[in-house]
Protein backbone atom coordinates (compact mmCIF):
# COMPACT_ATOMS: atom_id res chain seq x y z
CA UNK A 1 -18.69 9.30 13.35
CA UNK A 2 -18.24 12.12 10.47
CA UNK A 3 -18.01 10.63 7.18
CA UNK A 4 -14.79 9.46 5.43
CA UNK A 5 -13.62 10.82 2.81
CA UNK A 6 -12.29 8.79 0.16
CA UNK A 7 -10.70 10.96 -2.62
CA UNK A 8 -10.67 9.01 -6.09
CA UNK A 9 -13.37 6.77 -4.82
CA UNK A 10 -14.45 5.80 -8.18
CA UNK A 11 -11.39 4.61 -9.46
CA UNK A 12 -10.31 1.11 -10.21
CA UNK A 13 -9.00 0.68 -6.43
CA UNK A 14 -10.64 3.30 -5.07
CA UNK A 15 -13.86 1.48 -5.50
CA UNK A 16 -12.69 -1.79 -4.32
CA UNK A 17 -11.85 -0.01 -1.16
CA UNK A 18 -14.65 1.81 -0.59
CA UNK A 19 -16.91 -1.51 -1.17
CA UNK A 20 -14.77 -3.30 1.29
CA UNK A 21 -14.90 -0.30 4.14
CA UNK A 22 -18.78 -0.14 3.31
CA UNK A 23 -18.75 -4.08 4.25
CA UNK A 24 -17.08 -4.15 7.18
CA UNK A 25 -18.26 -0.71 8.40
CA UNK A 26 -22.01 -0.69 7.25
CA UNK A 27 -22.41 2.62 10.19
CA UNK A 28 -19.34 4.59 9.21
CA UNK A 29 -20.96 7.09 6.52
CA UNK A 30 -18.60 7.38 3.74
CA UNK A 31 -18.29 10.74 1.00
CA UNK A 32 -16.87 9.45 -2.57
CA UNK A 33 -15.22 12.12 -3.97
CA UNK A 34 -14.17 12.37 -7.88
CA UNK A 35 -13.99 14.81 -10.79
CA UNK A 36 -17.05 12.82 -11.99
CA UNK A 37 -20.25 13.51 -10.15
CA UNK A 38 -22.43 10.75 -12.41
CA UNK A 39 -19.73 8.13 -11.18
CA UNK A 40 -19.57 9.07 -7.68
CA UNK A 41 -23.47 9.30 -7.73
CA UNK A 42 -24.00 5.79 -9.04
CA UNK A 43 -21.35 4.23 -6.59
CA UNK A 44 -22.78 5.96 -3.66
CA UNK A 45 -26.24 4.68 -4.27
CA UNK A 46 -24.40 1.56 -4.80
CA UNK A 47 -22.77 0.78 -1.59
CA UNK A 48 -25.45 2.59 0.67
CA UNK A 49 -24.56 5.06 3.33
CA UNK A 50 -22.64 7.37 1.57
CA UNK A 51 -22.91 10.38 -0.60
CA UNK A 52 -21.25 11.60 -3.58
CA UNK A 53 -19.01 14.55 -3.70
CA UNK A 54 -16.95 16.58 -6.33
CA UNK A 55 -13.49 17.00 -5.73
CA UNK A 56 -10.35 19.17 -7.12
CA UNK A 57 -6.76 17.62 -5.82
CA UNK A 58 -5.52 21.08 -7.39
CA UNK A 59 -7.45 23.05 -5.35
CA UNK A 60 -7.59 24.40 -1.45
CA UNK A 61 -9.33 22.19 0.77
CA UNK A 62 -10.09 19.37 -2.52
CA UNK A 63 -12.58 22.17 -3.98
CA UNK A 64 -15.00 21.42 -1.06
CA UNK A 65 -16.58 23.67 1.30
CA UNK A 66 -14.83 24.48 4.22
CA UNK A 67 -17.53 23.43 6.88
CA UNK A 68 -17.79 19.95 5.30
CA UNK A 69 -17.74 17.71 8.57
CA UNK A 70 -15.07 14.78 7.69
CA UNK A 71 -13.71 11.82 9.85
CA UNK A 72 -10.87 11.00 7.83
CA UNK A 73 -9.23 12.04 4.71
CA UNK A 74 -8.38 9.10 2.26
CA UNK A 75 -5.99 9.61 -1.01
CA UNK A 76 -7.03 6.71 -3.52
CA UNK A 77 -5.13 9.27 -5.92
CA UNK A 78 -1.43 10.92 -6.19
CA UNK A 79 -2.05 14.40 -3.81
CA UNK A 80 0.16 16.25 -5.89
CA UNK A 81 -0.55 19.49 -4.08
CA UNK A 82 -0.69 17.95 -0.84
CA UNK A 83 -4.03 19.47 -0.70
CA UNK A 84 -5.63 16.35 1.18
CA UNK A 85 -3.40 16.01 3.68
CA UNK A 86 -3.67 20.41 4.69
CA UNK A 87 -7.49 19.23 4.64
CA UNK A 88 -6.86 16.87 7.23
CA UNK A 89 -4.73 18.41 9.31
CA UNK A 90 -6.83 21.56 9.36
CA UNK A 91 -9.10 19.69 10.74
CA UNK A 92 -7.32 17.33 13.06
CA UNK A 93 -8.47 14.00 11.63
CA UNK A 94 -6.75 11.37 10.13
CA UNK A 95 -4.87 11.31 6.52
CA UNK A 96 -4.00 7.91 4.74
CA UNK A 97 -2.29 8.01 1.31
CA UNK A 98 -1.61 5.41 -0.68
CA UNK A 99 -0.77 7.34 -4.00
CA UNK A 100 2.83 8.88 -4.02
CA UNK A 101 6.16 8.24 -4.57
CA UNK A 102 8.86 7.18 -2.32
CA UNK A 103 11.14 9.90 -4.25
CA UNK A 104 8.36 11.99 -3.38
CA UNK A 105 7.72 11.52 0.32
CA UNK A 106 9.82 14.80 1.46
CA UNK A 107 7.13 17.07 1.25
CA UNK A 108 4.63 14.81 2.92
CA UNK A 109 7.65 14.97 5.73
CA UNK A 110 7.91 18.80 5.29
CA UNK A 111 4.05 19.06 6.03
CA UNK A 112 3.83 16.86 9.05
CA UNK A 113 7.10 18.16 10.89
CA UNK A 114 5.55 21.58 10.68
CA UNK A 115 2.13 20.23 12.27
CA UNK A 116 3.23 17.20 14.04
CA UNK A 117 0.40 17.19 16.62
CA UNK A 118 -2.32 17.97 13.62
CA UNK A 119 -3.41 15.18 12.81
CA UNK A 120 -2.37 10.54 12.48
CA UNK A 121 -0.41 10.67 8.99
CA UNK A 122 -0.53 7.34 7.41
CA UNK A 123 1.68 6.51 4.23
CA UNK A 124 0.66 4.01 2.35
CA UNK A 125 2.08 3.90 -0.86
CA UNK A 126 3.55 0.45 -0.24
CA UNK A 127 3.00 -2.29 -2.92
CA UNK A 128 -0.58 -3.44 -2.68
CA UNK A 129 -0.44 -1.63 0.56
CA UNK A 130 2.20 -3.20 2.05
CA UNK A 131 2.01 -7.63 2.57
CA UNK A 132 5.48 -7.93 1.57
CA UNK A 133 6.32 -6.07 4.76
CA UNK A 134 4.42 -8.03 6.78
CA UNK A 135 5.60 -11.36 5.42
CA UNK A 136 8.87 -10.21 5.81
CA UNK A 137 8.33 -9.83 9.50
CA UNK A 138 6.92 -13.02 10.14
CA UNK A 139 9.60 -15.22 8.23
CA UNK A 140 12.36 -12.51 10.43
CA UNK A 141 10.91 -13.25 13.62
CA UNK A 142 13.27 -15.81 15.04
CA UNK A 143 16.25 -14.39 13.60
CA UNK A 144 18.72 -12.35 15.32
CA UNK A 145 20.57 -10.43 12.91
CA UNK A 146 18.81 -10.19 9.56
CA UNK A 147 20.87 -9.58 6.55
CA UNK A 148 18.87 -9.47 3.69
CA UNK A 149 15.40 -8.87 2.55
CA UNK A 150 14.50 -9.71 -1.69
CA UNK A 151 11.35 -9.30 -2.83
CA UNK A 152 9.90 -10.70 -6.00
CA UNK A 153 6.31 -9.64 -7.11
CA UNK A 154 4.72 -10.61 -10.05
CA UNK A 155 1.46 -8.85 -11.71
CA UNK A 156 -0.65 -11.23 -14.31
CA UNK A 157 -0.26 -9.29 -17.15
CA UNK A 158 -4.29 -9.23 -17.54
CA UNK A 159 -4.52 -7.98 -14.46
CA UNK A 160 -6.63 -4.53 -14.48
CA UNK A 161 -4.81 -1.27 -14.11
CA UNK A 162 -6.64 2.14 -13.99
CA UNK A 163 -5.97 5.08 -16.09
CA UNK A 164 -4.74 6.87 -12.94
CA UNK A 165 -2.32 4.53 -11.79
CA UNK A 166 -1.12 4.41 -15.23
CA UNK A 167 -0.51 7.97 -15.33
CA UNK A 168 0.92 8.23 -12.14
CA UNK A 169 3.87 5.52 -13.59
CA UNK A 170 4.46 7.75 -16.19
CA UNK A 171 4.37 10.90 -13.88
CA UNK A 172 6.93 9.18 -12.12
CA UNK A 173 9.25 7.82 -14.94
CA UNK A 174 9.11 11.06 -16.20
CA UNK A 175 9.85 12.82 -13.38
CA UNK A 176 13.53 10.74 -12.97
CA UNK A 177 11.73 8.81 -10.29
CA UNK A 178 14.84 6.03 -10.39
CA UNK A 179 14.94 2.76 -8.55
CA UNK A 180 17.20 2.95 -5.48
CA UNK A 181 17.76 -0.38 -2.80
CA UNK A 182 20.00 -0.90 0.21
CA UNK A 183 23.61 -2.97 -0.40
CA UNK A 184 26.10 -3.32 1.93
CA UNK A 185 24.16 -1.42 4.35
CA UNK A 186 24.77 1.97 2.22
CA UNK A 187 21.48 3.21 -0.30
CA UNK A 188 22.27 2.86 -3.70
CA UNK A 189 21.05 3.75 -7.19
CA UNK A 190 20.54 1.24 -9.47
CA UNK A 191 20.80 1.43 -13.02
CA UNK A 192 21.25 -0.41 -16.25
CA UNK A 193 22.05 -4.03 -15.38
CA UNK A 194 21.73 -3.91 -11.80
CA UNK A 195 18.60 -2.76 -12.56
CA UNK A 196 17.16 -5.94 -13.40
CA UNK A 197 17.56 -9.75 -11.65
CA UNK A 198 16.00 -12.67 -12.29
CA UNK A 199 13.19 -13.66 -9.92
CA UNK A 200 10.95 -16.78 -9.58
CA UNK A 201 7.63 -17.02 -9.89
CA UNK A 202 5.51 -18.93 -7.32
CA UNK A 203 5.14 -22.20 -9.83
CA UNK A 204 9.18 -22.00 -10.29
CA UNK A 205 9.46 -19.51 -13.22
CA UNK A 206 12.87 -18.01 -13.86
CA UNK A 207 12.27 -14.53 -15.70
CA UNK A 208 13.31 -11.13 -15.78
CA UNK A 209 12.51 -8.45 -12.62
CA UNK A 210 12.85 -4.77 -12.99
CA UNK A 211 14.24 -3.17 -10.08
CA UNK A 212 11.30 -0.76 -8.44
CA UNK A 213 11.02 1.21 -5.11
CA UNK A 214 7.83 1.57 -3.53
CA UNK A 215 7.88 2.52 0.18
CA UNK A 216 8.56 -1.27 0.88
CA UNK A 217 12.19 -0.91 0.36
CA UNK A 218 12.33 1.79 3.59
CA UNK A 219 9.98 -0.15 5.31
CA UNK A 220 11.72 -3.17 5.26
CA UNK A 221 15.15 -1.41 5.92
CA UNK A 222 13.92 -0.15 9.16
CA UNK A 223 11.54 -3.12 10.06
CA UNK A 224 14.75 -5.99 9.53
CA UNK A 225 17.63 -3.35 9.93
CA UNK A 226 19.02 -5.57 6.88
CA UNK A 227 22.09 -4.61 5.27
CA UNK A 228 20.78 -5.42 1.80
CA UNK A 229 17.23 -5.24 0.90
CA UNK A 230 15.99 -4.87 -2.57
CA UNK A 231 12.22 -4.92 -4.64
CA UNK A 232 11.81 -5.99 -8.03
CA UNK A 233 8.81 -6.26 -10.46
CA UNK A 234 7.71 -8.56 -13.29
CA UNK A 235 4.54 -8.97 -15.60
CA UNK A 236 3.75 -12.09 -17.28
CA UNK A 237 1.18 -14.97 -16.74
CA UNK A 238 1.10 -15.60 -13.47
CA UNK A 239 1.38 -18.91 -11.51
CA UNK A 240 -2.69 -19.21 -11.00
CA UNK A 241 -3.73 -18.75 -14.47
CA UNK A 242 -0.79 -20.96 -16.00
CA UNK A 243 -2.01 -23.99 -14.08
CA UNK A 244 -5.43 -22.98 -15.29
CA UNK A 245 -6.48 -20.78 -12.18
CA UNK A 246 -7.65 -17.31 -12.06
CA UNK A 247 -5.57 -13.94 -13.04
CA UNK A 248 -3.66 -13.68 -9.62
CA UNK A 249 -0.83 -11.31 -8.32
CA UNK A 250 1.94 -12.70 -6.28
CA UNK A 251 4.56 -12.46 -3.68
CA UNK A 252 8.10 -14.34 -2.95
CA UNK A 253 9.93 -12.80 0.23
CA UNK A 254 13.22 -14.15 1.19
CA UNK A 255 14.56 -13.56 4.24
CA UNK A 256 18.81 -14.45 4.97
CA UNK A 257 20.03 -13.59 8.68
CA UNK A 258 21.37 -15.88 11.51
CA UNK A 259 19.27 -17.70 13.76
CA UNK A 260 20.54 -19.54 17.27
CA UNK A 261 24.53 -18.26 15.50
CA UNK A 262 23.48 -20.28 12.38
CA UNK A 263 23.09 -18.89 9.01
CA UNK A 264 19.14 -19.18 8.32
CA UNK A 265 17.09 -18.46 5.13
CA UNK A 266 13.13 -18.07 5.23
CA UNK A 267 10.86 -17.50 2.53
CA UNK A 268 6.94 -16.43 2.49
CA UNK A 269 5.09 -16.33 -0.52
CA UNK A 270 1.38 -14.86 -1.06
CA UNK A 271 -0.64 -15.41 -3.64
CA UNK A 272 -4.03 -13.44 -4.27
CA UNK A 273 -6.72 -13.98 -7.45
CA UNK A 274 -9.20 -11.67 -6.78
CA UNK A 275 -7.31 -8.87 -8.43
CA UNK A 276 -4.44 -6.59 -7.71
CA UNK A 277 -6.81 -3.37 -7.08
CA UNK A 278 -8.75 -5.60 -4.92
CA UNK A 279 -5.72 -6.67 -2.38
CA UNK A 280 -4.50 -3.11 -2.35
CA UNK A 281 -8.37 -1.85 -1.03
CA UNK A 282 -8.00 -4.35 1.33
CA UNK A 283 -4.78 -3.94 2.75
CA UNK A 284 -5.56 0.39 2.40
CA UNK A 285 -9.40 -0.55 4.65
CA UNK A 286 -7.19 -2.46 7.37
CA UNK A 287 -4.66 -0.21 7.69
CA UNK A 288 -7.74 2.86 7.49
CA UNK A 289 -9.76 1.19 10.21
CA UNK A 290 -6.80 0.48 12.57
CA UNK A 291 -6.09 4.27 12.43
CA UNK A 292 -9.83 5.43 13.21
CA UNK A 293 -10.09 2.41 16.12
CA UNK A 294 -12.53 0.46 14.18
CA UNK A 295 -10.96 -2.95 15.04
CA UNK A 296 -11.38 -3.21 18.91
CA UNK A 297 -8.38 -1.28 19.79
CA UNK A 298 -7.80 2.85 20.36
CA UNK A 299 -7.92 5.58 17.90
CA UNK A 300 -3.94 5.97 16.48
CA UNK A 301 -3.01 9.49 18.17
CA UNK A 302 -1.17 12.39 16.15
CA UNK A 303 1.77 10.79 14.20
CA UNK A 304 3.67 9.72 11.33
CA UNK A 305 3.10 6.00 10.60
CA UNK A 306 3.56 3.43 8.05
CA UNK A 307 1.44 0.55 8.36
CA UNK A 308 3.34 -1.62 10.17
CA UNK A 309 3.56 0.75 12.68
CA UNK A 310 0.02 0.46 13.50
CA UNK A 311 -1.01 -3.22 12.08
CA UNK A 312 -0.46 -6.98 13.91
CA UNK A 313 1.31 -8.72 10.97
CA UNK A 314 0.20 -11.79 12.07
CA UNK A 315 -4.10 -9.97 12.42
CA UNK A 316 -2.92 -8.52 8.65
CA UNK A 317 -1.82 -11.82 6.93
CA UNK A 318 -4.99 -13.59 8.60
CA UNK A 319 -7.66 -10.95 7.38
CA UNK A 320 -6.04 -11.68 3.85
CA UNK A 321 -6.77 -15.03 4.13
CA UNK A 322 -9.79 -14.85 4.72
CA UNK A 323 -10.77 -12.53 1.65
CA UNK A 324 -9.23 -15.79 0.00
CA UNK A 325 -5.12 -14.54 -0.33
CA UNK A 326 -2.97 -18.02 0.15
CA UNK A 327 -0.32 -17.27 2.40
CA UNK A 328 2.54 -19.58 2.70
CA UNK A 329 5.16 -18.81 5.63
CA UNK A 330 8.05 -21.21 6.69
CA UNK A 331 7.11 -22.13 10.01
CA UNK A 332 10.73 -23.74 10.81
């Protein structure tokens, strides 16, 4: 297999994912690319297998030459120009981004309706790369009619956050990147107190959450077909390190709908303290080695996927567990 390419490679998630690929694909050569050659050199030597490579989002083709053989184009960073994704479907392999935002996703649309038999598109800008929607499937299943999806997640304000993620929040603030949700089965824009609701944490908590829209919120709407679904985010100790634990980032889905004609409300809860860059380079590896048919099944063909799409939720939720995530799902 050509090597993947894993744009931003050095970055605080970046590097957790290209660890974890290296680990569970020890034959799949792997190019980091980065604006810092030293970085990308010391990784690479690092992890085995893999070479270092400079890189230019700004530029055609990332900056690199043009008969570079690749098997996959991975975007640990915002690709602003949408110069990764051109690189991949020049050359008909697959593109997974987990960088941009929902507000945003028109011109990855724009790109892939033009070329839809290029290339497997994969967006994967979901929070931590998307458990939320795969909780919310499993505590949906036996429900007929769902009506409403909430999700509550909750970041340990020690948790690390690279420089690039924290520009990319202000790119997007700045930008008028607002928070929208689903109510009353209509999309709506949410601002100044319905902005915010108060959420629990996982040890019972009541605080403040701040309305946000990663792709989970269209995921969800389109997964559950809920009338009302809605995502909101809090920072503050979190439930592991209160008790005493480690710095942990967590997860409270609740799920209302109607179940045998009976009103029925499931919740699932996950909670992860190994790090929030660490959960999102797993869940970005899964979802990457699903597409390229590393994990016993077929290659994805040319499409446009989230990934549920192309995940088992039930596979998902078990390969967090065992990289040590607690899941809880009601089982009723």
């Amino acid at each position: 297999m050509n090597p993947v390419l894993f744009v931003g490679g050095t970055g605080v998630v970046g590097r957790q994912a290209v660890k974890l690929f290296r680990e569970r694909h020890p034959e799949v050569p792997i190019l980091i690319g980065g604006r810092d050659l030293v970085k990308s050199e010391d990784l690479a030597s690092k992890v085995g297998n893999a070479s270092p490579v400079e890189v230019d989002t700004s530029k055609a083709l990332l900056g690199i030459e043009k008969d570079t053989s690749l098997g996959a184009v991975v975007m640990m960073t915002p690709d602003e120009g949408l110069n990764g994704m051109s690189l991949a479907q020049d050359k008909g392999i697959p593109y997974l981004s987990i960088g941009n935002w929902l507000v945003e996703v028109g011109a990855e649309m724009a790109h892939f309706i033009r070329h839809p038999q290029a290339a497997p598109v994969v967006l994967a800008s979901h929070w931590h790369g998307g458990p939320a929607v795969f909780l919310a499937q499993i505590a949906a299943r036996k429900m007929e009619t769902v009506h409403t999806v909430l999700v509550s997640a909750i970041v340990d304000d020690k948790d690390e956050t690279g420089p690039v993620a924290i520009e990319d929040m202000e790119r997007g603030a700045a930008g008028g990147a607002g928070v929208w949700a689903f109510r009353d089965g209509r999309r709506v824009w949410l601002a100044g107190n319905e902005a915010s609701r108060i959420i629990e944490t996982l040890d019972g908590r009541r605080l403040k959450g701040d309305a946000f829209s990663p792709y989970d919120v269209v995921s969800l709407h389109a997964a559950t077909g809920a009338r009302d679904v809605r995502f909101d985010l809090a920072s503050t100790v979190s439930s592991s390190r209160a008790r005493g634990g480690e710095i942990a980032t967590e997860l409270v889905v609740q799920v209302e709908g109607t179940s045998q004609g009976k009103p029925c409300l499931q919740r699932a809860t996950l909670e992860f303290d190994r790090g929030q860059a660490m959960l999102t380079g797993l869940s970005t590896i899964l979802t990457l080695s699903t597409a390229l048919g590393l994990e016993g099944h077929l290659p994805v063909p040319p499409g446009l996927y989230f990934p549920e799409m192309i995940l088992d939720a039930e596979w998902y939720l078990c390969e967090l567990v065992r990289a040590g995530a607690n899941v809880d799902l009601d089982r009723s």
